[in-house]
Every structure is written in C-alpha cells, then in structure tokens.
N, C-alpha and C. Protein backbone atom coordinates (compact mmCIF):
# COMPACT_ATOMS: atom_id res chain seq x y z
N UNK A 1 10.12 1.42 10.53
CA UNK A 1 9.17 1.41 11.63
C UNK A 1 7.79 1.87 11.17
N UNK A 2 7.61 1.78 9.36
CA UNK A 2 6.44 2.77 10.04
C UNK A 2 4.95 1.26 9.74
N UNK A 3 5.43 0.42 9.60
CA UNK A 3 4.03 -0.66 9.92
C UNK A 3 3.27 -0.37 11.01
N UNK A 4 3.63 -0.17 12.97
CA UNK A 4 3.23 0.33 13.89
C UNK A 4 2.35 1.61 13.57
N UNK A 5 2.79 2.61 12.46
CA UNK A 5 2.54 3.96 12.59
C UNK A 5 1.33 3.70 11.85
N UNK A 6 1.28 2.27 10.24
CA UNK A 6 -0.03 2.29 9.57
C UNK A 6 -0.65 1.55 10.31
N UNK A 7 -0.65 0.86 11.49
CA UNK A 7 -1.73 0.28 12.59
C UNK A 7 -2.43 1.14 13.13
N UNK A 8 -1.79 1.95 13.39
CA UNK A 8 -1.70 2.97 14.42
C UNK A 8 -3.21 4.07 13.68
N UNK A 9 -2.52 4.40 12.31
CA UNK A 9 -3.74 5.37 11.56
C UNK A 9 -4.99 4.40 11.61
N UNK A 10 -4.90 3.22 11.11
CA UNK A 10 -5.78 2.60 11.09
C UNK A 10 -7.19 2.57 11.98
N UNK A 11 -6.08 2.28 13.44
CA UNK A 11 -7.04 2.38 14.56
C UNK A 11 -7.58 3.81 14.82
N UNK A 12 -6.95 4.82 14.66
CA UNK A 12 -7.43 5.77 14.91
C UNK A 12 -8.75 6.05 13.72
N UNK A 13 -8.41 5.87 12.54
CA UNK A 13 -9.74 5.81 11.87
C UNK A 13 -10.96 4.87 12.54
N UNK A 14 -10.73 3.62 13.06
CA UNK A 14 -11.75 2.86 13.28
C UNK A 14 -11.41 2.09 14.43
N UNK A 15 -11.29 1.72 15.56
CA UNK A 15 -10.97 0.71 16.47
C UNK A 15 -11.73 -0.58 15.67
N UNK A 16 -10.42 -1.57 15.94
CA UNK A 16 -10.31 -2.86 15.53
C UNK A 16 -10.22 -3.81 15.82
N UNK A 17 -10.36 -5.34 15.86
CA UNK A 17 -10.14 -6.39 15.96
C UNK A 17 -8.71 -6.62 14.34
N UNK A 18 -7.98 -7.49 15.44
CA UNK A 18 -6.64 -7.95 14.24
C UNK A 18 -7.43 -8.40 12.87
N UNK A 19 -8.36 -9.35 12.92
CA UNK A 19 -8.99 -9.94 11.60
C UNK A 19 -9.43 -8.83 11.24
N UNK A 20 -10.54 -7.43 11.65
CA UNK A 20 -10.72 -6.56 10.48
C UNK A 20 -9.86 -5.86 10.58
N UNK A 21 -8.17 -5.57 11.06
CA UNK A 21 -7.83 -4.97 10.52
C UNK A 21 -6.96 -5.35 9.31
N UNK A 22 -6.55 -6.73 9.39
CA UNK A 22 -5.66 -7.51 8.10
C UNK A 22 -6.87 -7.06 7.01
N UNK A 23 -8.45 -7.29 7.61
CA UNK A 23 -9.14 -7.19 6.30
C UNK A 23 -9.13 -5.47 4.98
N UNK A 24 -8.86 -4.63 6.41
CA UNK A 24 -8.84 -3.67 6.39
C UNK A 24 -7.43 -3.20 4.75
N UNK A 25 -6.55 -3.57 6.08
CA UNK A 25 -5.65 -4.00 4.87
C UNK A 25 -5.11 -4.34 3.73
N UNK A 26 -5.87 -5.51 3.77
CA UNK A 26 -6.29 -5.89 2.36
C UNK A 26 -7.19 -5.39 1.03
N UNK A 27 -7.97 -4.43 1.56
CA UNK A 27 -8.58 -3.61 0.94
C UNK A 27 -8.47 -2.42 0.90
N UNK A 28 -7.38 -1.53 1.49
CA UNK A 28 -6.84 0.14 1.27
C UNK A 28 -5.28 0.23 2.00
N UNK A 29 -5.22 -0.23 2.98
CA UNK A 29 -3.63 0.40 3.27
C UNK A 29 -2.71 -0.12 2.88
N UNK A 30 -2.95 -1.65 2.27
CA UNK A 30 -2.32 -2.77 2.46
C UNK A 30 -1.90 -2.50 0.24
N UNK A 31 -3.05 -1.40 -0.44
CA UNK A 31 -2.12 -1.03 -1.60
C UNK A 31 -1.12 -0.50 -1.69
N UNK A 32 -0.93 0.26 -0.44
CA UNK A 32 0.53 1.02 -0.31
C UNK A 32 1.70 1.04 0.68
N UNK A 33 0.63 -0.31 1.65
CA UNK A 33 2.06 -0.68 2.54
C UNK A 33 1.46 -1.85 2.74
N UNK A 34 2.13 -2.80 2.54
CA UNK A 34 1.49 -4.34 2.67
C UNK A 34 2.23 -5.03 3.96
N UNK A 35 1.48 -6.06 4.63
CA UNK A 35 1.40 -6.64 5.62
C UNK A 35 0.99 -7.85 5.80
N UNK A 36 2.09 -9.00 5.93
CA UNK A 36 1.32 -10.17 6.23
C UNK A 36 0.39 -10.16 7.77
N UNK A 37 -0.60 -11.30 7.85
CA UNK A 37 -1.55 -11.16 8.78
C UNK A 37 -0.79 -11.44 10.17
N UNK A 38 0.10 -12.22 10.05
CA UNK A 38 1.10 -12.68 11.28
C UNK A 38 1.83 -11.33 11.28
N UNK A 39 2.29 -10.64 10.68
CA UNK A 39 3.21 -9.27 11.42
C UNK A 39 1.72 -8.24 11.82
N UNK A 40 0.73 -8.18 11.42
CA UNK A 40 -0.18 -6.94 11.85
C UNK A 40 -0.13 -7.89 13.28
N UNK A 41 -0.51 -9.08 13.69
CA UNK A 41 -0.86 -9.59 14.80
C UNK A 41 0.15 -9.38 15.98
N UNK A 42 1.62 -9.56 15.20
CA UNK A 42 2.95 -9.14 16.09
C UNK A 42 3.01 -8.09 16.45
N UNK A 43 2.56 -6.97 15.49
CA UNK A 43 2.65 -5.78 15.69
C UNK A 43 1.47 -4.82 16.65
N UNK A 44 0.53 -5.68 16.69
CA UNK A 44 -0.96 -5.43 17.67
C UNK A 44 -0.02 -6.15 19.15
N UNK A 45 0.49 -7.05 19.08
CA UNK A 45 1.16 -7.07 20.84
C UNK A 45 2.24 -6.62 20.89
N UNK A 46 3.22 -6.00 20.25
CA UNK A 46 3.80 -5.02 20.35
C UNK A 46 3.87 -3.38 20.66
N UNK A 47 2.66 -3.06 19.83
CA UNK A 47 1.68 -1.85 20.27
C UNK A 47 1.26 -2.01 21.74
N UNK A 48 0.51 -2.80 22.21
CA UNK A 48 -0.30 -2.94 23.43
C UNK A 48 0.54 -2.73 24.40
N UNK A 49 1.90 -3.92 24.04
CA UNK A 49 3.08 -3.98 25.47
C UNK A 49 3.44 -2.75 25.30
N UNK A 50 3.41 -1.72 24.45
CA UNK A 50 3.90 -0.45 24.83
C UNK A 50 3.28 0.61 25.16
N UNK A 51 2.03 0.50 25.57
CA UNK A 51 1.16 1.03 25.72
C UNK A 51 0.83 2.00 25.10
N UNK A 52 0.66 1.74 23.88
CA UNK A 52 0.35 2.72 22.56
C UNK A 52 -1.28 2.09 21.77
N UNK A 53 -1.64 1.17 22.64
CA UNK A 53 -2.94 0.68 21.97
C UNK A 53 -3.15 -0.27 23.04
N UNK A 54 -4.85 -0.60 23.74
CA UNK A 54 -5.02 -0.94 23.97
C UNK A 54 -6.55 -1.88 23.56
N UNK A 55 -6.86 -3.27 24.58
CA UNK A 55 -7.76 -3.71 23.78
C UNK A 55 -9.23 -3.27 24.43
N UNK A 56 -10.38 -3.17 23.98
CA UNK A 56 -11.19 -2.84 24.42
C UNK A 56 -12.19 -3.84 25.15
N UNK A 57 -12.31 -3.39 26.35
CA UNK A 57 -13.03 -4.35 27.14
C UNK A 57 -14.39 -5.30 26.48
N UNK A 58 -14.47 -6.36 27.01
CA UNK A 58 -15.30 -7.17 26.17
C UNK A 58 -16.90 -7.04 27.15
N UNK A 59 -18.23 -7.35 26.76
CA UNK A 59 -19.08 -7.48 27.50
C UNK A 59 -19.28 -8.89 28.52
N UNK A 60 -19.00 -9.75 27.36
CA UNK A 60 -18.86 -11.13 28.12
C UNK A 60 -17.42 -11.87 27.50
N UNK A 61 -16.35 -11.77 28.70
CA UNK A 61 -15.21 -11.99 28.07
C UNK A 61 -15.13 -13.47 27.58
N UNK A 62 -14.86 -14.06 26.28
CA UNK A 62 -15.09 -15.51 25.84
C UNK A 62 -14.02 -16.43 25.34
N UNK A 63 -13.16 -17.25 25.64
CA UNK A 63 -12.34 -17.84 25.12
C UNK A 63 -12.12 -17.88 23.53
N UNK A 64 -11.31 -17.14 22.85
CA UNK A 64 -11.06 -17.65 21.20
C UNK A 64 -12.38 -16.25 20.93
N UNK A 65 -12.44 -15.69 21.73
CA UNK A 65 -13.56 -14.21 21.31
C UNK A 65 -12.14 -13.44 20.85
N UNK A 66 -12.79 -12.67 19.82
CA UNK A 66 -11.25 -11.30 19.03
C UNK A 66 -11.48 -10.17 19.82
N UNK A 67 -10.14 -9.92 19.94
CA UNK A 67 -10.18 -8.57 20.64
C UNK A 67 -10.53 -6.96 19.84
N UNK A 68 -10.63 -6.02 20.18
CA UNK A 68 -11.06 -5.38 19.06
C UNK A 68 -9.91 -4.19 19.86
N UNK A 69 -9.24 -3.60 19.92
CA UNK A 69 -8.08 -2.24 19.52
C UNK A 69 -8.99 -1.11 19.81
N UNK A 70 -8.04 -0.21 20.62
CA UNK A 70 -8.22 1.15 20.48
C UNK A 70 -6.91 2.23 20.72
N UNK A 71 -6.53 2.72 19.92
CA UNK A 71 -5.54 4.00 20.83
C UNK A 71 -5.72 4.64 21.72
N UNK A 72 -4.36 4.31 22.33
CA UNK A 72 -4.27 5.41 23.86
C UNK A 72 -3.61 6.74 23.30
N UNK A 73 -3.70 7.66 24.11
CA UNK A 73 -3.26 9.02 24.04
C UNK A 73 -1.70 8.79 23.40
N UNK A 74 -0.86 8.00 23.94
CA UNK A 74 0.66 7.76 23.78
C UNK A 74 0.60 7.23 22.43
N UNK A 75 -0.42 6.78 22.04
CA UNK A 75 0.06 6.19 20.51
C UNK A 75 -0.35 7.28 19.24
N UNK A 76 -1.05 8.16 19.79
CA UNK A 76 -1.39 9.15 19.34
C UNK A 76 -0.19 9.93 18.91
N UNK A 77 0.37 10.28 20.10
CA UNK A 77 1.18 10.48 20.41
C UNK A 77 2.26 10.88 19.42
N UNK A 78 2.84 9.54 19.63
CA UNK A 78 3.51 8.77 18.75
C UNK A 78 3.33 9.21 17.47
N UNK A 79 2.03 8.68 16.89
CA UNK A 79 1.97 8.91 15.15
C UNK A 79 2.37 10.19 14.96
N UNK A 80 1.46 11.05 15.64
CA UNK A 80 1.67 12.27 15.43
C UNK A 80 3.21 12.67 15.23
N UNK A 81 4.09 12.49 16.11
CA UNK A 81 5.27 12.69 16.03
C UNK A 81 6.20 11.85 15.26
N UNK A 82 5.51 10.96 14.46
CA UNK A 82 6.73 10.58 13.47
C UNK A 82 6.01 10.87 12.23
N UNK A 83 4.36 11.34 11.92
CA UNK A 83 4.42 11.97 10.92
C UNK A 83 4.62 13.10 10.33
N UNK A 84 4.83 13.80 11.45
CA UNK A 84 5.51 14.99 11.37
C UNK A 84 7.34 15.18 11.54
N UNK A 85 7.95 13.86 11.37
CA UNK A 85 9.45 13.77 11.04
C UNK A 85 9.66 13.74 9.98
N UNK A 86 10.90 14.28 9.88
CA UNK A 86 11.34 13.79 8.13
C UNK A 86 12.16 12.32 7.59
N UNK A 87 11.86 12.43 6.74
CA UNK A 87 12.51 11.11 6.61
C UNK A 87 12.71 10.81 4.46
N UNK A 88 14.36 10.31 4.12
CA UNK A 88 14.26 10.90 2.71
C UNK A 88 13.68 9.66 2.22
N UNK A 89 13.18 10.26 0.74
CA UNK A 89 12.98 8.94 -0.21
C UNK A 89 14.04 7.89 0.15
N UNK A 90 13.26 6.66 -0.20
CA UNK A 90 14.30 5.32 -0.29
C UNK A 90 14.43 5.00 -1.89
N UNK A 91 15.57 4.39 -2.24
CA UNK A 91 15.99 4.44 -3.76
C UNK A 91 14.82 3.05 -3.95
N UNK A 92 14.59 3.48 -5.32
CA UNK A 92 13.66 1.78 -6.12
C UNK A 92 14.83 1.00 -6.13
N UNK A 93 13.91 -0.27 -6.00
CA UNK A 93 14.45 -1.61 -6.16
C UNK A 93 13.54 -1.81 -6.67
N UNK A 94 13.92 -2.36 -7.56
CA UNK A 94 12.57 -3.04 -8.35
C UNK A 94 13.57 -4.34 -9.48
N UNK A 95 13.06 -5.14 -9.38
CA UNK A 95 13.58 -6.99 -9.70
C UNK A 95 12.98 -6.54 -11.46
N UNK A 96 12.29 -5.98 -12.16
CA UNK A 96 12.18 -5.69 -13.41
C UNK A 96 13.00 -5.07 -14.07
N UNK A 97 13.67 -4.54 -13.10
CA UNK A 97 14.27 -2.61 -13.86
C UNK A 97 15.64 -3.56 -14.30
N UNK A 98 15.86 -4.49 -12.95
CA UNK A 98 17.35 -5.20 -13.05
C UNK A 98 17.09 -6.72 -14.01
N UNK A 99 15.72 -6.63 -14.35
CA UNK A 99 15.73 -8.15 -15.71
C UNK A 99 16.06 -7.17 -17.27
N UNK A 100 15.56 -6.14 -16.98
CA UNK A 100 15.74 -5.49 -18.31
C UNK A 100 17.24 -4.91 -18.55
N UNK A 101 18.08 -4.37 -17.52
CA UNK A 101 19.19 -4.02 -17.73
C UNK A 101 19.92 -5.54 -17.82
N UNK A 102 19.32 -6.14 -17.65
CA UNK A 102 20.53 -7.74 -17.09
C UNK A 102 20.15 -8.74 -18.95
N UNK A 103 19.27 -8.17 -19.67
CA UNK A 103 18.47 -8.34 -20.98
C UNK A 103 19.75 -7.41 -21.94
N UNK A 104 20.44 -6.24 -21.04
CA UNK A 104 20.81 -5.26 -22.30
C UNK A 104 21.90 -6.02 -22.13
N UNK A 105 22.67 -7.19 -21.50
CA UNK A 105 23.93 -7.44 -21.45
C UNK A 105 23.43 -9.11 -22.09
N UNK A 106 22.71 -9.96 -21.69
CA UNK A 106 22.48 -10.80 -22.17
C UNK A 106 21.68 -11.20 -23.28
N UNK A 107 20.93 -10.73 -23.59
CA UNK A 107 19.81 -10.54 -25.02
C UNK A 107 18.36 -10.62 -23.92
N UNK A 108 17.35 -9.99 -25.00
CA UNK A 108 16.25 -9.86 -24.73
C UNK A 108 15.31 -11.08 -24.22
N UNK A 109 16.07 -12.27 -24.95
CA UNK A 109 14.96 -13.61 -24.94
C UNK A 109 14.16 -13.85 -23.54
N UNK A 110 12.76 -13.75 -23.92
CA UNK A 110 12.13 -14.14 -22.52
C UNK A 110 11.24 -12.91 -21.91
N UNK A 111 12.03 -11.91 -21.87
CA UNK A 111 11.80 -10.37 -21.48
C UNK A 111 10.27 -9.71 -21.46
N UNK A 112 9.74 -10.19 -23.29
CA UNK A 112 8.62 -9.41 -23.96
C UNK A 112 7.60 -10.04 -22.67
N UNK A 113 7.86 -11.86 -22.50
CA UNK A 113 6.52 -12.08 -21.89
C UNK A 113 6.17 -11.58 -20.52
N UNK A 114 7.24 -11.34 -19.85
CA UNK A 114 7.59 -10.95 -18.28
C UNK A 114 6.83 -9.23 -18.28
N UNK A 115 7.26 -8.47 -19.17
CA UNK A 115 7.32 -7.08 -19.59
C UNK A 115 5.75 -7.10 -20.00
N UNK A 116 4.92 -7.61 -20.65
CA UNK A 116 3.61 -8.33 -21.07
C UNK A 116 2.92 -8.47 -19.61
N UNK A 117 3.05 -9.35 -19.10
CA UNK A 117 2.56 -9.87 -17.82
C UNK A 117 2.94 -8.67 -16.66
N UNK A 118 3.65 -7.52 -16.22
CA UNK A 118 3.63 -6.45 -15.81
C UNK A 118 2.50 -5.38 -16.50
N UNK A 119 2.24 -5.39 -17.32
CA UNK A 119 1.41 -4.35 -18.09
C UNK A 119 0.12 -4.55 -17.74
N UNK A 120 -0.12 -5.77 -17.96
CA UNK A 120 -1.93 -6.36 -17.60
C UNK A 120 -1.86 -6.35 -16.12
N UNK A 121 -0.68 -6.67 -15.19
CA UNK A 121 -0.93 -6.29 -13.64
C UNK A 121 -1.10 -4.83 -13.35
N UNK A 122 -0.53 -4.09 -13.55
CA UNK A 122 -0.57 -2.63 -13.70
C UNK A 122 -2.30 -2.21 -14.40
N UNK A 123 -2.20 -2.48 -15.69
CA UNK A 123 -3.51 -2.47 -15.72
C UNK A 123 -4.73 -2.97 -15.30
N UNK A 124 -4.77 -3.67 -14.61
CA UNK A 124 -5.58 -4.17 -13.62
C UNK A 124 -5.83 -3.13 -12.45
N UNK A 125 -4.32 -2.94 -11.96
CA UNK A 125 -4.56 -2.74 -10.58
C UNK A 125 -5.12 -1.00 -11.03
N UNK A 126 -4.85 -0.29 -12.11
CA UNK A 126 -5.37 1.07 -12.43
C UNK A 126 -7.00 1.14 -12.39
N UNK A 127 -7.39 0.12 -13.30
CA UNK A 127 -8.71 0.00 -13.03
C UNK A 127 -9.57 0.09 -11.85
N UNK A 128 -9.05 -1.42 -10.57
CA UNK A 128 -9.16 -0.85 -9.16
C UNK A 128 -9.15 0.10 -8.31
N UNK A 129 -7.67 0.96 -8.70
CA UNK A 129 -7.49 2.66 -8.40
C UNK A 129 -8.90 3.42 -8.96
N UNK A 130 -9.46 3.11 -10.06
CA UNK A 130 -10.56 4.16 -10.61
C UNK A 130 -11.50 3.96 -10.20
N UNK A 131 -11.77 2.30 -9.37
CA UNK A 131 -13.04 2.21 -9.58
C UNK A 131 -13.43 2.56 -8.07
N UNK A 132 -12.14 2.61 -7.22
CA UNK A 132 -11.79 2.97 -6.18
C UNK A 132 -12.47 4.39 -5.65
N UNK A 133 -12.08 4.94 -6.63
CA UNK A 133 -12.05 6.41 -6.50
C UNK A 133 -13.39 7.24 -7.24
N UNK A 134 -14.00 6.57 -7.87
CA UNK A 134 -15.44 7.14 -8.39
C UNK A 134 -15.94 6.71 -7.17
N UNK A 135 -15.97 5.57 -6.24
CA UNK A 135 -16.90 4.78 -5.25
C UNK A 135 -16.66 5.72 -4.13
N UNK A 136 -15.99 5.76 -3.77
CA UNK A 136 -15.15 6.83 -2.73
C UNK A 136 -15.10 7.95 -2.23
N UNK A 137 -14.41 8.60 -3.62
CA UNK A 137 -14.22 10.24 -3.85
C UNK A 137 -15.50 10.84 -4.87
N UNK A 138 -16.60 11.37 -4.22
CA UNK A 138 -17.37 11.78 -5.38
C UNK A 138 -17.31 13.23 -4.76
N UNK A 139 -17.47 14.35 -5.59
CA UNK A 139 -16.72 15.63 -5.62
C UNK A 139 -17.65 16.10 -4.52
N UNK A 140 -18.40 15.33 -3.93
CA UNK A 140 -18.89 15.93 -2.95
C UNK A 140 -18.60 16.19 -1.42
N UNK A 141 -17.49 15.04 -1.32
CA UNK A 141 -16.65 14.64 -0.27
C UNK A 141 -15.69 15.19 -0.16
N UNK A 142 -15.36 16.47 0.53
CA UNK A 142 -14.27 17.53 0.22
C UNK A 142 -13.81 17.64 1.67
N UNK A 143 -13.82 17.24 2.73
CA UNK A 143 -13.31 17.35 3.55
C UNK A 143 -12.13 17.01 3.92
N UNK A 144 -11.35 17.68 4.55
CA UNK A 144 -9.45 17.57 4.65
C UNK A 144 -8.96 16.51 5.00
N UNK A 145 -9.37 15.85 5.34
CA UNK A 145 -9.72 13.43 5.58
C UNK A 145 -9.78 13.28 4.13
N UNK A 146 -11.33 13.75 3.71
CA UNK A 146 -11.38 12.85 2.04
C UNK A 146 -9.92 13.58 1.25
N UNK A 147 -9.78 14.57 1.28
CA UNK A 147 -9.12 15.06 0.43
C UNK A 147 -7.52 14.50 0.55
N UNK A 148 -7.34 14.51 1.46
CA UNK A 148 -5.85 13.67 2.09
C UNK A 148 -5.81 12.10 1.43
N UNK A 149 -6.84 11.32 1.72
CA UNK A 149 -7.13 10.07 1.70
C UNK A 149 -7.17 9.84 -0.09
N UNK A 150 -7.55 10.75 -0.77
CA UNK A 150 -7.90 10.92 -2.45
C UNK A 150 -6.59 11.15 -2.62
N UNK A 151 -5.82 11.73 -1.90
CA UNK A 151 -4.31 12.32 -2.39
C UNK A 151 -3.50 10.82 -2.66
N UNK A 152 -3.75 10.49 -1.52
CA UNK A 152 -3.23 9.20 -1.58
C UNK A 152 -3.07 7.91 -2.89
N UNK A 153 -4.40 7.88 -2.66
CA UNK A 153 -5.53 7.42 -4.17
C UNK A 153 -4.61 7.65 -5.53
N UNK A 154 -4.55 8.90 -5.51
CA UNK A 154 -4.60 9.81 -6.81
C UNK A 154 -2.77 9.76 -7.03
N UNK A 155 -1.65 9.38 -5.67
CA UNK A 155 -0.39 8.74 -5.88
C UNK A 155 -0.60 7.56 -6.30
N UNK A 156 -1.27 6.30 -6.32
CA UNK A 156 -1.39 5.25 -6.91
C UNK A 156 -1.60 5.27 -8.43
N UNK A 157 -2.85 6.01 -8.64
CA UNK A 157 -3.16 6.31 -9.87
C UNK A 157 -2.13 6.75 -10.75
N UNK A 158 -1.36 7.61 -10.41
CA UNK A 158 -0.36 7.86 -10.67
C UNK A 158 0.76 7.20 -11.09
N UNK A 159 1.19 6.60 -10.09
CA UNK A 159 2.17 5.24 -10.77
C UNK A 159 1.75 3.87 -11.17
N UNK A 160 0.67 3.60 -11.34
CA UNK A 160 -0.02 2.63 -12.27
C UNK A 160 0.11 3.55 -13.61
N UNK A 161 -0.09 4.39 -13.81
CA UNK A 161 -0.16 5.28 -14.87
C UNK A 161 1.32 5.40 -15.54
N UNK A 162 2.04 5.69 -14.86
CA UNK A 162 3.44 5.56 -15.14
C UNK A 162 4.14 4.50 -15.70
N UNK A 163 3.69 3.70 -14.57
CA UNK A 163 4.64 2.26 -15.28
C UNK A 163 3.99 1.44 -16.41
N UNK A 164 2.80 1.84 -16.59
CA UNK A 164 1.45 1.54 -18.23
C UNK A 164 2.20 1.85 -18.93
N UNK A 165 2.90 3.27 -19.15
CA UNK A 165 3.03 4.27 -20.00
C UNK A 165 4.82 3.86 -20.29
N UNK A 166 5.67 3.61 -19.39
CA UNK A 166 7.08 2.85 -19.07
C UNK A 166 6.81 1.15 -20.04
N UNK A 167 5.79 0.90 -19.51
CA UNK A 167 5.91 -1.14 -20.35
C UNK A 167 6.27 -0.61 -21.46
N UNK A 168 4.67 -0.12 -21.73
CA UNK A 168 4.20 0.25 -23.00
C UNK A 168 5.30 0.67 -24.17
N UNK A 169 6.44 1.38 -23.62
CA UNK A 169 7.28 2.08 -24.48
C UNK A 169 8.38 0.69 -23.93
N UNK A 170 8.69 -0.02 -23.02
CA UNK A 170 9.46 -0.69 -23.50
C UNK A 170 8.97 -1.81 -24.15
N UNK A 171 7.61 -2.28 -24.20
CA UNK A 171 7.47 -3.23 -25.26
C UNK A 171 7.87 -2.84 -26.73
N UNK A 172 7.35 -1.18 -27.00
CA UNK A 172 7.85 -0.42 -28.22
C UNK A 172 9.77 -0.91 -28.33
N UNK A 173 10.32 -0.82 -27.59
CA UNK A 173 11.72 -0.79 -27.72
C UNK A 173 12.50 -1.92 -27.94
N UNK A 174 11.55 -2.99 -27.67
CA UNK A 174 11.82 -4.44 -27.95
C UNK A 174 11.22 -4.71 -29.61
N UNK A 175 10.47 -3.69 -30.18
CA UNK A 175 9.84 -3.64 -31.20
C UNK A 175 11.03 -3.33 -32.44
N UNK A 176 11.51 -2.26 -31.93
CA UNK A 176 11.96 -1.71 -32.80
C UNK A 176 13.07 -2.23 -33.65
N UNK A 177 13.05 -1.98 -35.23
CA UNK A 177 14.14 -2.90 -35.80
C UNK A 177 15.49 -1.96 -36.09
N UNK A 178 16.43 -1.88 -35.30
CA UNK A 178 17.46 -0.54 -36.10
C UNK A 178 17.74 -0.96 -37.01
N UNK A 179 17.40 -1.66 -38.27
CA UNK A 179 17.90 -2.15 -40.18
C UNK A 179 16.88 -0.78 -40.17
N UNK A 180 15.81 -0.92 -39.72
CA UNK A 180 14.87 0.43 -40.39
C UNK A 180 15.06 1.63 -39.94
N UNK A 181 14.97 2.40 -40.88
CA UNK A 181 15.11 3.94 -40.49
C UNK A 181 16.26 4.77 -40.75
C-alpha cells in the first residue's frame, strides 16, 4: 500500500496536477519507488473517492483542463499513521543474483556481458545520485526536511555504491584463473 502513502507525501510537499506529479516522479520519488503514469492516475481517484485528497477548485472550470490535488486532513491523517507503523524488510529479489547463481550450475557463458551492462547502469545512475546531491544538498540546507530528504539521497548513494563495488568484484571472479596461484 504504500504508492497512496508516496502520493500522498508528494502532495503534501506540493499540491498537484496528475501530469506534474508522474513528472515529479520521474525525477525524485519515482528513484525509489517507481510508478507507471496510469497507476499514479488510478491511485489520484482512489485517494479522492476516499476522501484523503481532494481536487482543487478551478477558476474557469474547462473541459480536458488538469486537475491539480490537495490533501485533506484524513489523508494526512493517514500518512502520518502508516509512517509511523512498522513494517519488516522485504527479502531481495533481484533477476541478477539468480543469473549468477543459475551461471554457478550452468557455466558462466554470457554472464561477463550482462554483469558489464549492470555496472555502467549503476554507474550512471551514481553519478545522477551526486549530481543530485551537490544541486540540492549544499551544507547550507540543514533543515530537518533537507536533512531527511539527503538521508534518503545518501540511501541511494549508497547502494549504487554497493552494487559498483559487488559487479566490480564479480567481474574480478569471472577473472580469476584457479591453474594460478
């Protein structure tokens, strides 16, 4: 459930129209919880019918005009109370972890380029994280928002960093010759 709950922050950061908020999306929440544009839209009349968001009155109401979002008290509500629930880690799945173990039973062939082509995505997307975060977070922005919002940041950074550092050593491991040594 918690797509509703990242609508939900969303709007409370900014009241929205569905198009900026997919855009929205697409450019910060959507690195760590992704959303096609048809479920944010399902999920904006789902919100509304529950009266956890409503749309904001228009000046001149216009056929095919976007609506633009705001939270009601109840959706407030709401977030509040499920971000303050607990809830445990979910185990990885990850479709790599199971080509490389499915490599230790069948042979490697194929592997290096797949394992290759993860590394330069990862490295990519680290770059973005940095360039993210100099633009963003400059040490001057210390308030318990920026600092939360950098935390966030700084978990990405993090596992881009990780799984760099994970290729990296399994490209090493595909390297290695056991005749040597």
């Amino acid at each position: 459930m918690s797509l509703p709950h990242a609508i939900l922050t969303a709007l409370l950061e900014k009241p929205s129209s569905g198009l900026e908020l997919t855009r929205r999306f697409d450019k910060s929440i959507g690195y760590f919880w992704s959303a096609t544009h048809q479920q944010i839209y399902r999920e904006l009349g789902k919100l509304e019918h529950s009266g956890f968001i409503r749309a904001l009155p228009s000046a001149a109401p216009a056929r095919g005009q976007k609506k633009e979002y705001e939270v009601l008290p109840a959706g407030r509500s709401e977030l509040a109370e499920w971000a303050a629930a607990g809830q445990d880690p979910k185990p990885m799945r990850d479709p790599l972890l199971l080509r490389v173990r499915a490599a230790a039973v069948i042979g490697a062939g194929g592997l290096r380029a797949e394992l290759e082509r993860h590394l330069a995505l990862h490295q990519g997307q680290l770059a973005t994280y940095r360039t993210i975060e100099t633009k963003d977070f400059p040490p001057e922005r210390d308030s318990e928002q920026d600092r939360l919002r950098h935390l966030v940041l700084r978990g990405g950074i993090e596992l881009e960093t990780f799984w760099i550092g994970w290729l990296t050593e399994a490209l090493d491991t595909l390297d290695a010759d056991p005749r040597s040594g």
